[in-house]
N, C-alpha and C. Protein backbone atom coordinates (compact mmCIF):
# COMPACT_ATOMS: atom_id res chain seq x y z
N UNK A 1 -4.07 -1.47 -9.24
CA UNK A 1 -3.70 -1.42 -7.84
C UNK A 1 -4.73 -0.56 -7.12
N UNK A 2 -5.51 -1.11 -6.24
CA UNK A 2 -6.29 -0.20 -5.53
C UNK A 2 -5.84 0.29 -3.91
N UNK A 3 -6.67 1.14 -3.36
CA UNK A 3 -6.31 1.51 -1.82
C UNK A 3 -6.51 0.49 -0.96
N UNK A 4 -6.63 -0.66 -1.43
CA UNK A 4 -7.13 -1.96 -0.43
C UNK A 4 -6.27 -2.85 -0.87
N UNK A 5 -4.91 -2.82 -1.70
CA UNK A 5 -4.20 -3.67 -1.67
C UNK A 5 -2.48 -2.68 -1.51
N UNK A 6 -2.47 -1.68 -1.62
CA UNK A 6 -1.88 -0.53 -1.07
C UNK A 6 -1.81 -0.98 0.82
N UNK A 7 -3.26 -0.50 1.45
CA UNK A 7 -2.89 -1.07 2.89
C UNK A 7 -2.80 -2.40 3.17
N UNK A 8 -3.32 -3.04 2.43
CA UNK A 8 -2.27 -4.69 3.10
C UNK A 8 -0.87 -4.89 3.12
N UNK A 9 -0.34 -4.12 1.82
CA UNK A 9 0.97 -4.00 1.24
C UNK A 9 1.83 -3.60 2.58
N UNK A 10 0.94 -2.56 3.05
CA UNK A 10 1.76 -1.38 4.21
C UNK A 10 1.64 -2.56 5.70
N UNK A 11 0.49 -2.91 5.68
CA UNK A 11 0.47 -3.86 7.21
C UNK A 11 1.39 -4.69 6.84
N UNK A 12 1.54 -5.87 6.02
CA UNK A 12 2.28 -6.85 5.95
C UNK A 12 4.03 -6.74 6.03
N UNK A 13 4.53 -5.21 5.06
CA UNK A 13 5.42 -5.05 5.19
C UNK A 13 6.22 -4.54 5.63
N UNK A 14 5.15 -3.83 6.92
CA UNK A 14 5.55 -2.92 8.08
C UNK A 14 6.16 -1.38 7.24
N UNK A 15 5.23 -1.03 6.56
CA UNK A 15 6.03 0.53 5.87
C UNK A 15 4.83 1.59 5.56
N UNK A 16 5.49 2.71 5.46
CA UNK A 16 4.56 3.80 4.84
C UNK A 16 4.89 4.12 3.68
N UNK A 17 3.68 4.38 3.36
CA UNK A 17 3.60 5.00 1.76
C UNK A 17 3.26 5.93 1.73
N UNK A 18 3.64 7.16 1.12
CA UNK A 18 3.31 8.16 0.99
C UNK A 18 2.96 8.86 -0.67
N UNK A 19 1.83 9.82 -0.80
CA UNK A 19 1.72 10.35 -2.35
C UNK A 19 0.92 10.98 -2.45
N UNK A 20 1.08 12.19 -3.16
CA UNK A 20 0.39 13.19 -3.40
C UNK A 20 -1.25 12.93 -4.49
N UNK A 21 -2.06 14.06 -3.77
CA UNK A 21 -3.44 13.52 -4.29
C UNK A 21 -4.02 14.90 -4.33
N UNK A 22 -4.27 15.57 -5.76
CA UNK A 22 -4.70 16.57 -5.73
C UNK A 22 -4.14 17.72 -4.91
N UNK A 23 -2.79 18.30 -4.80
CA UNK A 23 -1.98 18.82 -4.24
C UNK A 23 -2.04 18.92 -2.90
N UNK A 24 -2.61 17.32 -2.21
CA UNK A 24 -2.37 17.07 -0.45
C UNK A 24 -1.76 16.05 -0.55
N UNK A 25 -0.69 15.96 0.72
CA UNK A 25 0.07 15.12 0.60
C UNK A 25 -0.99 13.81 1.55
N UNK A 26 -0.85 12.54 0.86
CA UNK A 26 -1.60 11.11 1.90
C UNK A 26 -0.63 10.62 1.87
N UNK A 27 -0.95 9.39 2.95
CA UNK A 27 -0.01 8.42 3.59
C UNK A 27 -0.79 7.24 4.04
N UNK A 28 -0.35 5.76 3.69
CA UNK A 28 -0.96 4.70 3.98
C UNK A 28 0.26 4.39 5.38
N UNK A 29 -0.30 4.38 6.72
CA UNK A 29 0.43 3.94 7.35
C UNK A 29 0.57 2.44 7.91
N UNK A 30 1.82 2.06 8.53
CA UNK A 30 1.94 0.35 8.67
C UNK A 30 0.60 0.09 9.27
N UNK A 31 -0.46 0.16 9.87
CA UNK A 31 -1.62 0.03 10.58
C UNK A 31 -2.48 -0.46 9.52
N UNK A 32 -2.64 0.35 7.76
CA UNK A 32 -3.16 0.34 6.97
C UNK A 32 -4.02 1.48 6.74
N UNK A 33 -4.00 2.35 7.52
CA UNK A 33 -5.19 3.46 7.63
C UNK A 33 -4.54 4.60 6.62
N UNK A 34 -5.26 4.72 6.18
CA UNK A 34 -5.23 5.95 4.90
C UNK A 34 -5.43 7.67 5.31
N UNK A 35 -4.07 8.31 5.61
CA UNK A 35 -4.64 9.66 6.11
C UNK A 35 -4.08 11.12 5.29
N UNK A 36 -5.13 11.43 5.18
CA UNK A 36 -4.50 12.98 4.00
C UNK A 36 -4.73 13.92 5.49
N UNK A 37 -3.36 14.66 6.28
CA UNK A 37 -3.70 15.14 6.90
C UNK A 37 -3.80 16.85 6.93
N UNK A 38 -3.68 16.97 5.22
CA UNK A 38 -4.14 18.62 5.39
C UNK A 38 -5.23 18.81 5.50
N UNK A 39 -6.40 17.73 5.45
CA UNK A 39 -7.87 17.78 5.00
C UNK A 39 -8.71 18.62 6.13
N UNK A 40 -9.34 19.38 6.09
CA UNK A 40 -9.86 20.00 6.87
C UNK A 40 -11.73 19.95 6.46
N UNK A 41 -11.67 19.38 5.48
CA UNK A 41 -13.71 19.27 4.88
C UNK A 41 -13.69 17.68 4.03
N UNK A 42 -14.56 17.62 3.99
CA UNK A 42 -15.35 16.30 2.77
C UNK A 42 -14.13 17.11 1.85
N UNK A 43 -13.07 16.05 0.99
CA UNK A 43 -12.82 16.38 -0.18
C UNK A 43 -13.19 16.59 -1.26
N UNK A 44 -12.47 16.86 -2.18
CA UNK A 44 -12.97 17.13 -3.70
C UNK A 44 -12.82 15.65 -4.78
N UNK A 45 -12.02 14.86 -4.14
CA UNK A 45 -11.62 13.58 -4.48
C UNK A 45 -12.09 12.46 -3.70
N UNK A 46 -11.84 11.07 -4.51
CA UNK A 46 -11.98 9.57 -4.12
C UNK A 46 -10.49 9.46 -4.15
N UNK A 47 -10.27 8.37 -2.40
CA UNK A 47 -8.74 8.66 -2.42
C UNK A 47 -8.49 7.45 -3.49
N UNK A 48 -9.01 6.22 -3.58
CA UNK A 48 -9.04 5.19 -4.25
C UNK A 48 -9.42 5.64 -5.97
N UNK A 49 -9.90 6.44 -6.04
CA UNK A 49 -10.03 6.70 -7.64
C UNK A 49 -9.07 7.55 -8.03
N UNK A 50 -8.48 8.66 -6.86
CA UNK A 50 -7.31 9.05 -7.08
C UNK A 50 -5.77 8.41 -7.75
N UNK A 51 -5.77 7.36 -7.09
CA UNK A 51 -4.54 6.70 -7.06
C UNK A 51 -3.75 5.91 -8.52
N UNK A 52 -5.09 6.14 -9.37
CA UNK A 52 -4.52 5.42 -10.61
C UNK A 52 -3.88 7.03 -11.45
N UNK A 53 -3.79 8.47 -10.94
CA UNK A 53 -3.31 9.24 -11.22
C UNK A 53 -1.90 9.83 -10.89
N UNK A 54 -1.42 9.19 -9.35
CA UNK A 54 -0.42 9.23 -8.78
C UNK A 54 0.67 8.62 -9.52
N UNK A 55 1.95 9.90 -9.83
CA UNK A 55 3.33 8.48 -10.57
C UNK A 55 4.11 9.00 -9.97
N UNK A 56 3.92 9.04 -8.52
CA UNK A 56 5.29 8.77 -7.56
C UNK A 56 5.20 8.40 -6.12
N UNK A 57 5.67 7.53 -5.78
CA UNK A 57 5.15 6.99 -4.20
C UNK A 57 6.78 7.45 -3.30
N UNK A 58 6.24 7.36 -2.37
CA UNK A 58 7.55 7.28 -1.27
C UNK A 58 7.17 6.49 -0.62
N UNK A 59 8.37 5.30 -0.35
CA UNK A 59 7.89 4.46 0.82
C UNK A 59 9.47 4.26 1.90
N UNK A 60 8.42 3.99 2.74
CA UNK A 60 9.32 4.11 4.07
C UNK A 60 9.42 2.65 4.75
N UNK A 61 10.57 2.06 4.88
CA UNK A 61 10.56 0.99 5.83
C UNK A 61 10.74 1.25 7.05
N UNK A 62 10.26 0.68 8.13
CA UNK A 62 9.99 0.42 9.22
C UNK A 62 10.75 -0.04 10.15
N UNK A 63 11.77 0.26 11.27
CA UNK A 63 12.32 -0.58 12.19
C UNK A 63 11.86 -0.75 13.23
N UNK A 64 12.05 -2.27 14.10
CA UNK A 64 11.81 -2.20 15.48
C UNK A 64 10.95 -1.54 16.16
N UNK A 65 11.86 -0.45 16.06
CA UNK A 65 10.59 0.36 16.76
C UNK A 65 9.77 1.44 16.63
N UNK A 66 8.80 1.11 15.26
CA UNK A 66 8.45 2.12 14.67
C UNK A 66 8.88 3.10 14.05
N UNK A 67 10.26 3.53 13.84
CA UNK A 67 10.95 4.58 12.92
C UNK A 67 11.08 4.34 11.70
N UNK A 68 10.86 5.44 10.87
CA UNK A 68 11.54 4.73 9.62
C UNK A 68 12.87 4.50 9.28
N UNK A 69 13.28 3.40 8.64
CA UNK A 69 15.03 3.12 8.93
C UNK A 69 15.28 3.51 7.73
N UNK A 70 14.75 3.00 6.21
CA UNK A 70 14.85 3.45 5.20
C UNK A 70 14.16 4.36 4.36
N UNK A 71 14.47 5.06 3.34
CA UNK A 71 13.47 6.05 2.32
C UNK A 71 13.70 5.58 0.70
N UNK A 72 12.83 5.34 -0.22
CA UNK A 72 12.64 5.05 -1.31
C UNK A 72 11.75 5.46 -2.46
N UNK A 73 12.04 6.14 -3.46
CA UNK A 73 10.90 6.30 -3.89
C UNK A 73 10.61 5.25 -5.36
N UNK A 74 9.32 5.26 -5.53
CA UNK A 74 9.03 3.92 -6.37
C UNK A 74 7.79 4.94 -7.55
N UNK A 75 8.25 4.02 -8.17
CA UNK A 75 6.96 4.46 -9.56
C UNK A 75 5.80 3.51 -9.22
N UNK A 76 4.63 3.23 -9.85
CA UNK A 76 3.31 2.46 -9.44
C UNK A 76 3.79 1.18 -9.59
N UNK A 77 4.56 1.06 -10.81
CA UNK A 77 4.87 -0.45 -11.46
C UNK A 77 5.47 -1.02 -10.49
N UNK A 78 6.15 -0.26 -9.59
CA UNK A 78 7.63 -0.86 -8.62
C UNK A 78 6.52 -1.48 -7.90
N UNK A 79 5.29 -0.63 -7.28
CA UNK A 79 4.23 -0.75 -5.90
C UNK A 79 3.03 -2.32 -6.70
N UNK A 80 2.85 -1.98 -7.82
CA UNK A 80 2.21 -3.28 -8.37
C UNK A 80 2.93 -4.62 -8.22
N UNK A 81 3.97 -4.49 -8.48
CA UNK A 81 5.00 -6.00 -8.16
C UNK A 81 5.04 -6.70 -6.84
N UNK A 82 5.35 -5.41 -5.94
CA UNK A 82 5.17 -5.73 -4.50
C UNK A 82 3.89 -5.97 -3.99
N UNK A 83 2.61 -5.75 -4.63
CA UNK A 83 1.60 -6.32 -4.08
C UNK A 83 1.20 -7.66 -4.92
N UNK A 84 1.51 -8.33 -5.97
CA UNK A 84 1.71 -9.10 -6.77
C UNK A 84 2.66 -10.36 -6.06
N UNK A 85 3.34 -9.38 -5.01
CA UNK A 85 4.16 -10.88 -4.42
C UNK A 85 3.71 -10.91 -2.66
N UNK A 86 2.42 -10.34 -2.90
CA UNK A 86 1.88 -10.67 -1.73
C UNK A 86 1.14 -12.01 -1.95
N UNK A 87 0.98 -11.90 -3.09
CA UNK A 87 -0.39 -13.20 -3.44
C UNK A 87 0.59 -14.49 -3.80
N UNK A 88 -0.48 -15.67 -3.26
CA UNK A 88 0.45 -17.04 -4.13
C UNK A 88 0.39 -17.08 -5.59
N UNK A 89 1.26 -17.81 -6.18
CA UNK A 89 1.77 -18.02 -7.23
C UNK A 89 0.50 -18.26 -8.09
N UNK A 90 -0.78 -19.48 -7.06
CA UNK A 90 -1.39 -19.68 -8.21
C UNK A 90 -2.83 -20.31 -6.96
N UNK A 91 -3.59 -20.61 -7.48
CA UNK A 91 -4.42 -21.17 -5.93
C UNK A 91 -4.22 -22.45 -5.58
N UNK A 92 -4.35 -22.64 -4.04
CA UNK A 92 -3.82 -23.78 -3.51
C UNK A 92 -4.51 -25.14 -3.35
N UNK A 93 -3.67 -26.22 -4.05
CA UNK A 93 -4.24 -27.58 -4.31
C UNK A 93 -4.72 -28.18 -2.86
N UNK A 94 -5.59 -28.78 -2.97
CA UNK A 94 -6.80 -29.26 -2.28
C UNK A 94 -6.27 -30.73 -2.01
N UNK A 95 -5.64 -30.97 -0.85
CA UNK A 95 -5.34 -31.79 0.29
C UNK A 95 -5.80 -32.81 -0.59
N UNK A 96 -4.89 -34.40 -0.59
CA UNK A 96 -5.72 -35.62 -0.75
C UNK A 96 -5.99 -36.45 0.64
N UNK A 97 -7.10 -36.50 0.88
CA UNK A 97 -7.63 -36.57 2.08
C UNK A 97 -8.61 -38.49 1.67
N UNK A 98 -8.65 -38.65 0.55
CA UNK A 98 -9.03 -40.06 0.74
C UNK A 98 -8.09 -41.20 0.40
N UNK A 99 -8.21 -42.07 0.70
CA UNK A 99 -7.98 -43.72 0.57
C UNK A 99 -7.97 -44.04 -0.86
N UNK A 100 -6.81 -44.62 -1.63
CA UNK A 100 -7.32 -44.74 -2.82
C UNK A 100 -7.41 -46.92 -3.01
């Protein structure tokens, strides 16, 4: 699971994710943008190389109008499935478009 299928996860399903990275807390928000906001310099970390170290997410669903309505927390495996059912099943068959 990388940080580039993490924020599609978050745009598509209107939610935040949240998880600790080297004792700062980040957050993928519904937008997709990735923000550690204790950061105050160039870190000490890759947030994307980070993430295969993280084993606990919080995610937040989204209502209407931007609030979060629900709170959840998920292990990676839970967050791998859900980006796993972002994708089709299998790739998509190619139109028959001639005359036989």
């Amino acid at each position: 699971m990388t940080l580039a299928e993490l924020k599609k996860l978050a745009i598509r399903k209107q939610m935040r994710i949240r998880f600790v990275v080297d004792s700062a807390e980040a957050f993928i928000d519904e937008h997709g943008i990735a923000r550690v906001p204790s950061l105050r310099n160039v870190p000490s970390f890759n947030l994307d190389e980070a993430l295969g170290s993280v084993t606990q997410f919080k995610v937040e669903s989204l209502g209407a109008d931007g609030k979060p309505k629900a709170s959840q927390t998920a292990k990676p495996e839970d967050l791998v499935k859900l980006v796993a059912s972002l994708h089709p099943a299998g790739p998509a068959k190619p139109a028959d478009d001639h005359d036989e």
